[in-house]
Protein backbone atom coordinates (compact mmCIF):
# COMPACT_ATOMS: atom_id res chain seq x y z
CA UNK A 1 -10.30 -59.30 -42.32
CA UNK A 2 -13.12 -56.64 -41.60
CA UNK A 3 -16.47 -57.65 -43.54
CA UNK A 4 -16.80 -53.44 -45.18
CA UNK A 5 -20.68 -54.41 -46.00
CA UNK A 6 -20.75 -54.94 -41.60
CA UNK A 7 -18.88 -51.60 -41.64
CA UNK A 8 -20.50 -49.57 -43.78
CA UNK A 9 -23.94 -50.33 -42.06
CA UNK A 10 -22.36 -49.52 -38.45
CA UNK A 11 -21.13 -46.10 -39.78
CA UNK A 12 -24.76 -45.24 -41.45
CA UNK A 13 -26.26 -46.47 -37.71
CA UNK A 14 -23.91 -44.09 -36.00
CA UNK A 15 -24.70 -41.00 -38.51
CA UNK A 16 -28.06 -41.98 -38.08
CA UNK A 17 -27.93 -41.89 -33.67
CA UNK A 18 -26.14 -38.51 -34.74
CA UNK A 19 -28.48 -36.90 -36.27
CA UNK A 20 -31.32 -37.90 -34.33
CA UNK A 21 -29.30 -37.03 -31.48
CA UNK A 22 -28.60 -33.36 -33.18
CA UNK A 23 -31.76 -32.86 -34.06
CA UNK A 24 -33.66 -33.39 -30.30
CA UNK A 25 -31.13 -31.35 -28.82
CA UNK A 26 -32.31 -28.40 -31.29
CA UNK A 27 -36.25 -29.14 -30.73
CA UNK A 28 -35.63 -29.17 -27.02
CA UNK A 29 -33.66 -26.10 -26.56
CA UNK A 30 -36.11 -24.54 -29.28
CA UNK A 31 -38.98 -25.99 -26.83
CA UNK A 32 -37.00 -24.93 -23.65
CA UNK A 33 -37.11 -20.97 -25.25
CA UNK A 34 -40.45 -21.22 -26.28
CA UNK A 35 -41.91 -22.40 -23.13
CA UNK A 36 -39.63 -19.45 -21.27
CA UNK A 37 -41.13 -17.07 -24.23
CA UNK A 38 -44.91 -18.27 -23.13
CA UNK A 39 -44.32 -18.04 -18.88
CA UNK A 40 -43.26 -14.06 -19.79
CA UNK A 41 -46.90 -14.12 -22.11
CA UNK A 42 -48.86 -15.41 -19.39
CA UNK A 43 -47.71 -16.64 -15.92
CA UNK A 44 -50.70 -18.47 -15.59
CA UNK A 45 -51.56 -20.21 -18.31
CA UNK A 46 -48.93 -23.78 -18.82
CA UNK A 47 -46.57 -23.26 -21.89
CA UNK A 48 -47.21 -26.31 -23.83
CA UNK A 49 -44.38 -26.52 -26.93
CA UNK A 50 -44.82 -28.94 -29.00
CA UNK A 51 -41.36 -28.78 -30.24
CA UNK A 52 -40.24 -29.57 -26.98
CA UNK A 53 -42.24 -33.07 -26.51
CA UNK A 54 -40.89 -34.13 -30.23
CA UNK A 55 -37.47 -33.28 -29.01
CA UNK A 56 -38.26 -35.53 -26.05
CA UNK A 57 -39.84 -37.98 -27.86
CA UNK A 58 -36.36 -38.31 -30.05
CA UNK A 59 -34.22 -38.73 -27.54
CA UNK A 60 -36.07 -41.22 -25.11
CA UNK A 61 -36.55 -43.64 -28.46
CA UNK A 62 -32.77 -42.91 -29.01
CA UNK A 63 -31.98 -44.06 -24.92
CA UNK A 64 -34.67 -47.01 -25.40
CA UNK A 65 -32.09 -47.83 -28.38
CA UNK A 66 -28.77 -46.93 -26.81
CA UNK A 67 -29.11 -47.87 -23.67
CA UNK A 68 -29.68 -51.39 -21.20
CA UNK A 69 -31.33 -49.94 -18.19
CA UNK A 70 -34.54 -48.20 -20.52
CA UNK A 71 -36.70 -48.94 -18.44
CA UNK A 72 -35.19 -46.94 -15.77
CA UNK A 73 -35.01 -43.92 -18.10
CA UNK A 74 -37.89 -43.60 -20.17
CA UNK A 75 -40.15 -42.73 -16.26
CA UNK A 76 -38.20 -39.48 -16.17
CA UNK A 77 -39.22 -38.50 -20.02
CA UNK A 78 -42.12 -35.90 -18.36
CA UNK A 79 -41.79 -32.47 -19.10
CA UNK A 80 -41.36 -31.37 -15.11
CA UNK A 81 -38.73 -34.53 -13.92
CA UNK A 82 -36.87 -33.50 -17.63
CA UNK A 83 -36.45 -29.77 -16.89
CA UNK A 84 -35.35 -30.54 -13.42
CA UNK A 85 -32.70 -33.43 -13.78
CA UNK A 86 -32.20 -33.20 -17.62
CA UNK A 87 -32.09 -30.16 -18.98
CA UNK A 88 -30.32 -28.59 -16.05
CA UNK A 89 -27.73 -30.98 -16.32
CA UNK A 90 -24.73 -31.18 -19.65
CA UNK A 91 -26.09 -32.28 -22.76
CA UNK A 92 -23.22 -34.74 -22.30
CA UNK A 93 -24.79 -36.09 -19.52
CA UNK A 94 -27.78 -37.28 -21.54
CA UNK A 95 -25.72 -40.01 -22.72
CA UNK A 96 -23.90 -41.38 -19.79
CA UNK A 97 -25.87 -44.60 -19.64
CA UNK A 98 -25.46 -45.18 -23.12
CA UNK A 99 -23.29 -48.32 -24.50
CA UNK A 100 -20.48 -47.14 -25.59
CA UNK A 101 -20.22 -47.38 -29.48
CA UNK A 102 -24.00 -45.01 -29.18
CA UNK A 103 -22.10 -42.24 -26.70
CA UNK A 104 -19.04 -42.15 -29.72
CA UNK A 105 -21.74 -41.78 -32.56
CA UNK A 106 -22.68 -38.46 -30.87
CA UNK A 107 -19.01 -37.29 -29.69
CA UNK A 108 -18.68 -35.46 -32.75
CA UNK A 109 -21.79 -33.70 -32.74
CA UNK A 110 -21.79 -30.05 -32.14
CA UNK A 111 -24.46 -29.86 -29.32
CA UNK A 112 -22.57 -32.38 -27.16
CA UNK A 113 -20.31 -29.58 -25.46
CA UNK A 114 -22.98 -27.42 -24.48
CA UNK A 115 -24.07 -26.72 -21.25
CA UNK A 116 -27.49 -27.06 -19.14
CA UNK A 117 -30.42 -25.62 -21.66
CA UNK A 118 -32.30 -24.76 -18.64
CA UNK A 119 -31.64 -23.09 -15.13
CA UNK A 120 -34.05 -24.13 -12.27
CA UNK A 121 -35.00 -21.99 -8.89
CA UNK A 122 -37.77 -23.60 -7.37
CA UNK A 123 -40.65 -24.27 -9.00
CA UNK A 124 -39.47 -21.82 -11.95
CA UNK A 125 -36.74 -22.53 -15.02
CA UNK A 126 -35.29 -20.20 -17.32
CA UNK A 127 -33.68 -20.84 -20.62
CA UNK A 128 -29.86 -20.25 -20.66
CA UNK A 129 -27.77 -18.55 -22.78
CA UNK A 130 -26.12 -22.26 -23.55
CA UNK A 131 -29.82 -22.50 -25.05
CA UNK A 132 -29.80 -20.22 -27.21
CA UNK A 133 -26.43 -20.79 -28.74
CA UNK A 134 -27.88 -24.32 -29.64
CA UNK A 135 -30.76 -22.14 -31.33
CA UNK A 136 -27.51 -19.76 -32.84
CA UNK A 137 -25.66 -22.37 -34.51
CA UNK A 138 -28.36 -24.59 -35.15
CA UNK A 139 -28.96 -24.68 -39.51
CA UNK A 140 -32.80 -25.74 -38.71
CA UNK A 141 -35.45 -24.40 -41.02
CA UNK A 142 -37.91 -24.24 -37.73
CA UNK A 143 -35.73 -21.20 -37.53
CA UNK A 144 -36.63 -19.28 -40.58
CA UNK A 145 -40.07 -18.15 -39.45
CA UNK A 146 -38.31 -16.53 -36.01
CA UNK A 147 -38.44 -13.14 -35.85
CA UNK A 148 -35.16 -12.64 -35.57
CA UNK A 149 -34.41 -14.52 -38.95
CA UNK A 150 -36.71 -12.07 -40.56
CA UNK A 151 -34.89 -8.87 -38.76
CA UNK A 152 -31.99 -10.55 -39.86
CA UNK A 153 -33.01 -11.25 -43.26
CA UNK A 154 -34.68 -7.83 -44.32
CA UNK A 155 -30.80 -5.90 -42.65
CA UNK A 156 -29.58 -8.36 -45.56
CA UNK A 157 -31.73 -7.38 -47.81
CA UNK A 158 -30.88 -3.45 -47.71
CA UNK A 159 -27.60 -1.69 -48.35
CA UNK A 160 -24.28 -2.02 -46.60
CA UNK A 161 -25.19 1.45 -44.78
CA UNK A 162 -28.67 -0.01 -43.73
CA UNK A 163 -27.46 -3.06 -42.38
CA UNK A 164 -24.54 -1.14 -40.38
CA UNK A 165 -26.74 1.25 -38.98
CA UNK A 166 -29.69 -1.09 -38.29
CA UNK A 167 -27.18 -3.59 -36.51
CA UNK A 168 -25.83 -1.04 -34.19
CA UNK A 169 -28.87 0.68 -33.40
CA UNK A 170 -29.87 -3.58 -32.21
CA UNK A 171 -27.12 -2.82 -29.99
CA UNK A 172 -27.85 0.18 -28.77
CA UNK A 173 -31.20 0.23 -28.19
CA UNK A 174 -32.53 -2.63 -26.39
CA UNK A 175 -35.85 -0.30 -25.04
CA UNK A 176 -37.18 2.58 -26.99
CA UNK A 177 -39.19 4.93 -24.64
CA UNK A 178 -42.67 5.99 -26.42
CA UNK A 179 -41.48 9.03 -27.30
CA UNK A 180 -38.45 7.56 -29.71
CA UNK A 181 -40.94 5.18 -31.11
CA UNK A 182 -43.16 7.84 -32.32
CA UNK A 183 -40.54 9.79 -33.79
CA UNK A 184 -39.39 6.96 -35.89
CA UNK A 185 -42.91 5.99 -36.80
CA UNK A 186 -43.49 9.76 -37.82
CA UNK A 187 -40.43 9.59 -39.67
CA UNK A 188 -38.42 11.71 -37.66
CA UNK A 189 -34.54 10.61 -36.44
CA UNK A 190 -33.98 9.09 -33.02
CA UNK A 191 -32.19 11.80 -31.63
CA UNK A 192 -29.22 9.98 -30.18
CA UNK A 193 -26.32 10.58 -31.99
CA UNK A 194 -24.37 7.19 -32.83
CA UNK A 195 -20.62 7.58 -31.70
CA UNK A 196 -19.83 4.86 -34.45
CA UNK A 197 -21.60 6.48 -37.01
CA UNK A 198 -19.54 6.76 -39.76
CA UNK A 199 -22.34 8.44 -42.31
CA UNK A 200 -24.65 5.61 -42.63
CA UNK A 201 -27.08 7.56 -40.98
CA UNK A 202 -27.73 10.10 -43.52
CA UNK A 203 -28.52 7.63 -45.85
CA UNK A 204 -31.20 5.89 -44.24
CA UNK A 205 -34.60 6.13 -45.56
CA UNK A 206 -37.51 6.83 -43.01
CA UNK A 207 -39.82 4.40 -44.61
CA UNK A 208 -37.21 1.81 -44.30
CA UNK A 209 -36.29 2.74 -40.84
CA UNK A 210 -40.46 2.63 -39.61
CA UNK A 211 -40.43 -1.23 -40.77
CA UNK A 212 -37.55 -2.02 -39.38
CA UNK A 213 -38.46 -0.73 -35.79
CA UNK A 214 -41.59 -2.27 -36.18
CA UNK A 215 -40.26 -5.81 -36.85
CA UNK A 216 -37.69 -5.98 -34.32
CA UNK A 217 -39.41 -4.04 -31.20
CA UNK A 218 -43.00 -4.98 -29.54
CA UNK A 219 -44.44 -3.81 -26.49
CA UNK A 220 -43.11 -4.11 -23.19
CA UNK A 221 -45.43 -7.06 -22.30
CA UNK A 222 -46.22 -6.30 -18.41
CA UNK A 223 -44.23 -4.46 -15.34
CA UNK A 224 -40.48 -4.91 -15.83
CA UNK A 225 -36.89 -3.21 -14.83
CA UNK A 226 -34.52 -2.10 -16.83
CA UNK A 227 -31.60 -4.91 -16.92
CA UNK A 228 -28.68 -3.34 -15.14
CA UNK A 229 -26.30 -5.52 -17.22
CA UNK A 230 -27.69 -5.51 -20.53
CA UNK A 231 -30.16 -2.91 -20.97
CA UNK A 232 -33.55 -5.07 -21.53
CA UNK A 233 -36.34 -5.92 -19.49
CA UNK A 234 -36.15 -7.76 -16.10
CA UNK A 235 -38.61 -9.40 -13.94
CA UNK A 236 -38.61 -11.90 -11.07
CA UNK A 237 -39.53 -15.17 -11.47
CA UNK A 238 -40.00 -16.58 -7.79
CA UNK A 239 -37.13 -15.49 -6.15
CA UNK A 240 -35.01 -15.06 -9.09
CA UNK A 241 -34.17 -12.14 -11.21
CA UNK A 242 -34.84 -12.95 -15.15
CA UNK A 243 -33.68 -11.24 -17.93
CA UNK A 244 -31.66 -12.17 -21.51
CA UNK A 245 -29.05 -14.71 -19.94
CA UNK A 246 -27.79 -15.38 -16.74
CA UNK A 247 -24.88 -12.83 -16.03
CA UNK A 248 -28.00 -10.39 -15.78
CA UNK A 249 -29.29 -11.47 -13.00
CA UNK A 250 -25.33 -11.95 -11.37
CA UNK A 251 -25.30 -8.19 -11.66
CA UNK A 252 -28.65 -7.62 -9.70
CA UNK A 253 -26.37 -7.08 -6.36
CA UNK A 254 -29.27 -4.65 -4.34
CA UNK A 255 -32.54 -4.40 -3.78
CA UNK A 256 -34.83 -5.60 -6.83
CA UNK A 257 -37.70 -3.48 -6.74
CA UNK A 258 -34.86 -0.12 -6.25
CA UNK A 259 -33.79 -0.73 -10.28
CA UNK A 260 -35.14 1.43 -12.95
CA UNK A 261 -38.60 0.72 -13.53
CA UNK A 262 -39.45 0.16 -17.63
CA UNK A 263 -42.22 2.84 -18.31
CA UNK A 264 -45.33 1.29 -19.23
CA UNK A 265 -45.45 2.07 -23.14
CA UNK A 266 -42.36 1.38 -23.77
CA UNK A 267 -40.97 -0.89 -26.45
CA UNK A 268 -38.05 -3.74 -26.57
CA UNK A 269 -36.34 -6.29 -28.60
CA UNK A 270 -38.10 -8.88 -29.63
CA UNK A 271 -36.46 -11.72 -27.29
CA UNK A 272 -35.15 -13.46 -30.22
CA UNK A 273 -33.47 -10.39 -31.81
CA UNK A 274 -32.01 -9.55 -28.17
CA UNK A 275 -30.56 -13.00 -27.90
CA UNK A 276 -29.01 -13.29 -31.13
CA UNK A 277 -28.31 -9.72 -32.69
CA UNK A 278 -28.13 -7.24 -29.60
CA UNK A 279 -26.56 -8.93 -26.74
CA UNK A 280 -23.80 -10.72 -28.84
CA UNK A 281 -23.18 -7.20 -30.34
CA UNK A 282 -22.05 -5.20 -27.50
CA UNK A 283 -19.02 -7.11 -27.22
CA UNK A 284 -18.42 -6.10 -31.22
CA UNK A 285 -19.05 -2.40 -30.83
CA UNK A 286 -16.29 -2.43 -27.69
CA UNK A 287 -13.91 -3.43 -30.19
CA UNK A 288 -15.01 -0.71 -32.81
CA UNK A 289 -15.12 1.57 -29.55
CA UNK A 290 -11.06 0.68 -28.98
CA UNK A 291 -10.51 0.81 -32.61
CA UNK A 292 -12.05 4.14 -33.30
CA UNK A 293 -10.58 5.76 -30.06
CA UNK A 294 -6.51 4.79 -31.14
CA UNK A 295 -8.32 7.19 -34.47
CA UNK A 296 -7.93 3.64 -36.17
CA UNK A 297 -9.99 3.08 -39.57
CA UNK A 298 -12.22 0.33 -39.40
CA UNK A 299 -15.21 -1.13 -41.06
CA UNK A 300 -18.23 -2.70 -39.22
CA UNK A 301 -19.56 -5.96 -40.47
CA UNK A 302 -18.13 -5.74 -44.34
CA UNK A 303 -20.00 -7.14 -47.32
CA UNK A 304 -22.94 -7.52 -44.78
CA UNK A 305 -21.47 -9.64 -41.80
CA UNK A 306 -18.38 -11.35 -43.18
CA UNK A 307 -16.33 -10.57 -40.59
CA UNK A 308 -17.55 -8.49 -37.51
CA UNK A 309 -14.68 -5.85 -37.78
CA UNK A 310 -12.04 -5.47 -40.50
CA UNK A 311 -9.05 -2.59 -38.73
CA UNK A 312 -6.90 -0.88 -41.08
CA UNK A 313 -3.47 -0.33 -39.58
CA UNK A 314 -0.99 2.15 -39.95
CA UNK A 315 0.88 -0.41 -41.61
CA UNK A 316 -1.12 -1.23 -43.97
CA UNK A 317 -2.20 -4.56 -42.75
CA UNK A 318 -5.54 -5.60 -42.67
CA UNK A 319 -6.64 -7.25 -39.83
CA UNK A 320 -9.76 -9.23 -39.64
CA UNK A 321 -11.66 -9.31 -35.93
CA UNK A 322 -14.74 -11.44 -34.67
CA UNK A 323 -15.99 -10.99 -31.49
CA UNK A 324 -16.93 -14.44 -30.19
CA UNK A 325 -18.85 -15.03 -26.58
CA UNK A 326 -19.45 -18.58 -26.37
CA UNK A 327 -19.09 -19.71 -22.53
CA UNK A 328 -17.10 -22.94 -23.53
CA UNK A 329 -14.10 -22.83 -25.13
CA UNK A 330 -14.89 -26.56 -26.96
CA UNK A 331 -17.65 -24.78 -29.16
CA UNK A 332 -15.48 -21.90 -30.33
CA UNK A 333 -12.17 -24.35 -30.80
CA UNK A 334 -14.52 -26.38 -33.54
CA UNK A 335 -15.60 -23.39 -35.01
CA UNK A 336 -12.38 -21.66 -35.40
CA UNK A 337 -11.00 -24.70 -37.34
CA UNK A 338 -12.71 -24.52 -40.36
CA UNK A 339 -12.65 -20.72 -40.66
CA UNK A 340 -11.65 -19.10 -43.99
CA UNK A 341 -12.05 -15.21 -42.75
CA UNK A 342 -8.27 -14.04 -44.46
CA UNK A 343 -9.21 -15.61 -47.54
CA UNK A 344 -12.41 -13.98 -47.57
CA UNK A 345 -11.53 -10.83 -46.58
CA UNK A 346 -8.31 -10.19 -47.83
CA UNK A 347 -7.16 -10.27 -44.53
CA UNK A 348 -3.57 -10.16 -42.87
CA UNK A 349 -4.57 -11.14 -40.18
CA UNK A 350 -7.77 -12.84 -38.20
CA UNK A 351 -8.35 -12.28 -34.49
CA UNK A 352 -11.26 -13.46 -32.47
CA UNK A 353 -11.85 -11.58 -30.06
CA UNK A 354 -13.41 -12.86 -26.11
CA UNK A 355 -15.26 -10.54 -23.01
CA UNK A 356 -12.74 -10.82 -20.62
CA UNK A 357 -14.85 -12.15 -18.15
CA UNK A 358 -14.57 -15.56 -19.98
CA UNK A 359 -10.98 -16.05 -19.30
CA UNK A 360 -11.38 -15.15 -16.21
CA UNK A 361 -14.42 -17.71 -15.97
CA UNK A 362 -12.73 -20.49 -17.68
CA UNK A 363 -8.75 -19.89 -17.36
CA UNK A 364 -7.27 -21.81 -20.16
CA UNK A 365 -9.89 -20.94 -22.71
CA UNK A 366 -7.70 -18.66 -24.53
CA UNK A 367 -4.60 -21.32 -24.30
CA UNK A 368 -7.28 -24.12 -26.16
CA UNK A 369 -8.13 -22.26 -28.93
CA UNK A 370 -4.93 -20.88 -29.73
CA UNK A 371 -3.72 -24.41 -29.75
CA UNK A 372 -6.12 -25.00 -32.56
CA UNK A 373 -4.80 -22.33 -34.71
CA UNK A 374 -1.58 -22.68 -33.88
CA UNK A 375 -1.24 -24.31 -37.60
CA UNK A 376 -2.91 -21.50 -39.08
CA UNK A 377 -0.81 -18.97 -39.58
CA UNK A 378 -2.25 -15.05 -38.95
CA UNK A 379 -4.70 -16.31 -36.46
CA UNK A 380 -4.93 -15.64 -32.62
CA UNK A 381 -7.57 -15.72 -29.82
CA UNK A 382 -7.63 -12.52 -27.42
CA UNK A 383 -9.40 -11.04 -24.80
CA UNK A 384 -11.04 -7.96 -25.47
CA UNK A 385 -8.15 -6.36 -22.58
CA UNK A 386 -4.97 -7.69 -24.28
CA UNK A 387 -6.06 -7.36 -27.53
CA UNK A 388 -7.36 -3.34 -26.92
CA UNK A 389 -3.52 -3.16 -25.60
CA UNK A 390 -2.43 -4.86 -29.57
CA UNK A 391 -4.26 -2.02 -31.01
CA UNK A 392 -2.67 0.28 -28.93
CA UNK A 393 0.82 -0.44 -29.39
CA UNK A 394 -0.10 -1.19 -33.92
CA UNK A 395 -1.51 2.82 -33.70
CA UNK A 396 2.30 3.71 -32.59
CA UNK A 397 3.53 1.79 -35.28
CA UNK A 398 4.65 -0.83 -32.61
CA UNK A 399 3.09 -4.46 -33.65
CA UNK A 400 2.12 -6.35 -31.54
């Protein structure tokens, strides 16, 4: 007969190895981005983050704890050997020397599916964009002082139309020549009409519109290109190109130095805001984009952000759409399970909604995640290609 006084105190150890374990894989990725944040700064001056040595500091008491061969760990808890061989490896990988009831304390922790935090060329790293979805999903107050909180925060804080338009001009806009800065600042409109627009940009205030810009651009710092994937700035860091995740630098295919060169006083995204608002958005506006051009009604991010898109068909079905770009299917399968989007919405329907480049990336991403909702009735998992063809067919009054 099991003692429950024995099992009660094993299940608070494990929550406790849990949360330790959840909480140095935030400080480390947040360390990881800082440290990347600094190098841009200033190349030659070391990018100390204290966040990142707590992190460390976390997770070599947790392997002293968790593991019988400590002392062969702990010598590789220095920033450089960590970088190299840790944080370019799995997360899960962290834990392979750990006894076994410590590596099922952490199985069900969100962070144990993602990727390497770091890419390494040389003596350079770069944060990945695994990173920053740790930093995405992460509910850390360290994150409420990030500028991209507060961007976040203050669309929030204004009207449906304001939040719309500022989201999509995120998007849009990843540089702002001098010229479209000044305008803004002297109250003037951009003067690039918004294909989306759907009137939200008569209503915007020029006040509002000059403290927005100013909280969510800065100065290009230093020469750069402009990012032929995404938009942004991109320089080289030893040998390798470096922009807002990896797939930019997979589309650098030429000649570096023959890209677009960013003019001097320009202005971008704040890195944060282009991480977590403008790159994950251009996979959103391609679906407003197919939507719009089958002369479909739609509505962009409803009740401020409760779904991404919410199509009206010809039907009269509602159907509820989130674009979703996480690079491993695991993440999005644990999200999808507790979602509640056709209750809040009203919905008929819920679809989320992948690039197609993940599929083709991962085959058998699409077949995971519809195997989690395959007891939840109304909800699918599409690429942005097959489900483009859905709309299609729903605007001839076919279904699907």
């Amino acid at each position: 007969m099991s003692d429950p006084i024995a099992a009660a105190e094993a299940a608070g150890k494990a929550r406790d190895i849990a949360n330790r374990f959840e909480t140095a894989v935030f400080l480390i990725a947040y360390g990881i981005a800082e440290k990347d944040g600094l190098y841009e700064a200033d190349p030659h001056r070391y990018p100390y983050s204290q966040a990142f040595r707590h992190g460390m500091n976390i997770l070599a008491a947790l392997c002293a704890e968790c593991s019988d061969d400590a002392e062969e760990l702990l010598p590789t808890f220095n920033e450089s050997d960590f970088i190299r061989n840790s944080a370019a490896s799995d997360v899960r990988e962290w834990t392979a020397r750990w006894r076994d009831e410590c590596r099922e304390a952490v199985e069900g922790c969100r962070s144990i599916e993602i990727g390497p935090l770091a890419s390494v060329d040389g003596d350079y790293f770069a944060a990945t964009s695994e990173c920053y979805e740790v930093l995405r999903f992460a509910e850390n107050d360290l994150l409420g002082g990030h500028q991209e909180r507060r961007v976040y925060e203050f669309l929030r804080a204004g009207t449906q139309e304001q939040y719309v338009y500022g989201r999509r001009m995120l998007i849009r806009h990843p540089l702002l020549t001098w010229n479209e800065y000044v305008r803004i600042k002297t109250g003037l409109a951009l003067g690039d009409p918004d294909p989306l627009d759907q009137g939200e940009a008569d209503t915007i205030d020029p006040v509002w519109l000059q403290e927005f810009v100013s909280m969510a651009y800065e100065p290009v710092p230093g020469a750069a290109k402009v990012c032929p994937n995404c938009g942004w700035t991109m320089t080289m860091r030893g040998k390798q190109p470096h922009c807002s995740s990896a797939t930019c630098a997979e589309a650098v295919t030429g000649d570096f130095d023959k890209l677009d060169s960013v003019a001097h006083d320009a202005f971008r995204l704040s890195r944060g805001v282009m991480h977590y608002i403008s790159s994950p958005g251009k996979l959103e506006l391609a679906i407003a984009e197919a939507a719009a051009g089958l002369g479909l009604k739609y509505e962009m991010w409803p009740l401020k952000d409760t779904c991404d898109i919410l199509i009206h068909l010809p039907d009269g079905r509602q159907l509820a759409v989130d674009a979703k770009a996480y690079g491993r299917a695991e993440r999005l399968a644990r999200e999808i399970e507790d979602d509640t989007g056709i209750a809040q919405m009203c919905a008929d329907e819920v679809a989320y909604v992948v690039p197609d480049q993940v599929e083709r990336d991962h085959p058998g991403y699409r077949a995971l995640c519809n195997a989690v909702l395959r007891g939840k009735t109304g909800y699918s998992c599409e690429t942005l290609r097959n489900f483009s063809k859905r709309l299609d067919a729903a605007a001839k009054g076919g279904t699907r």
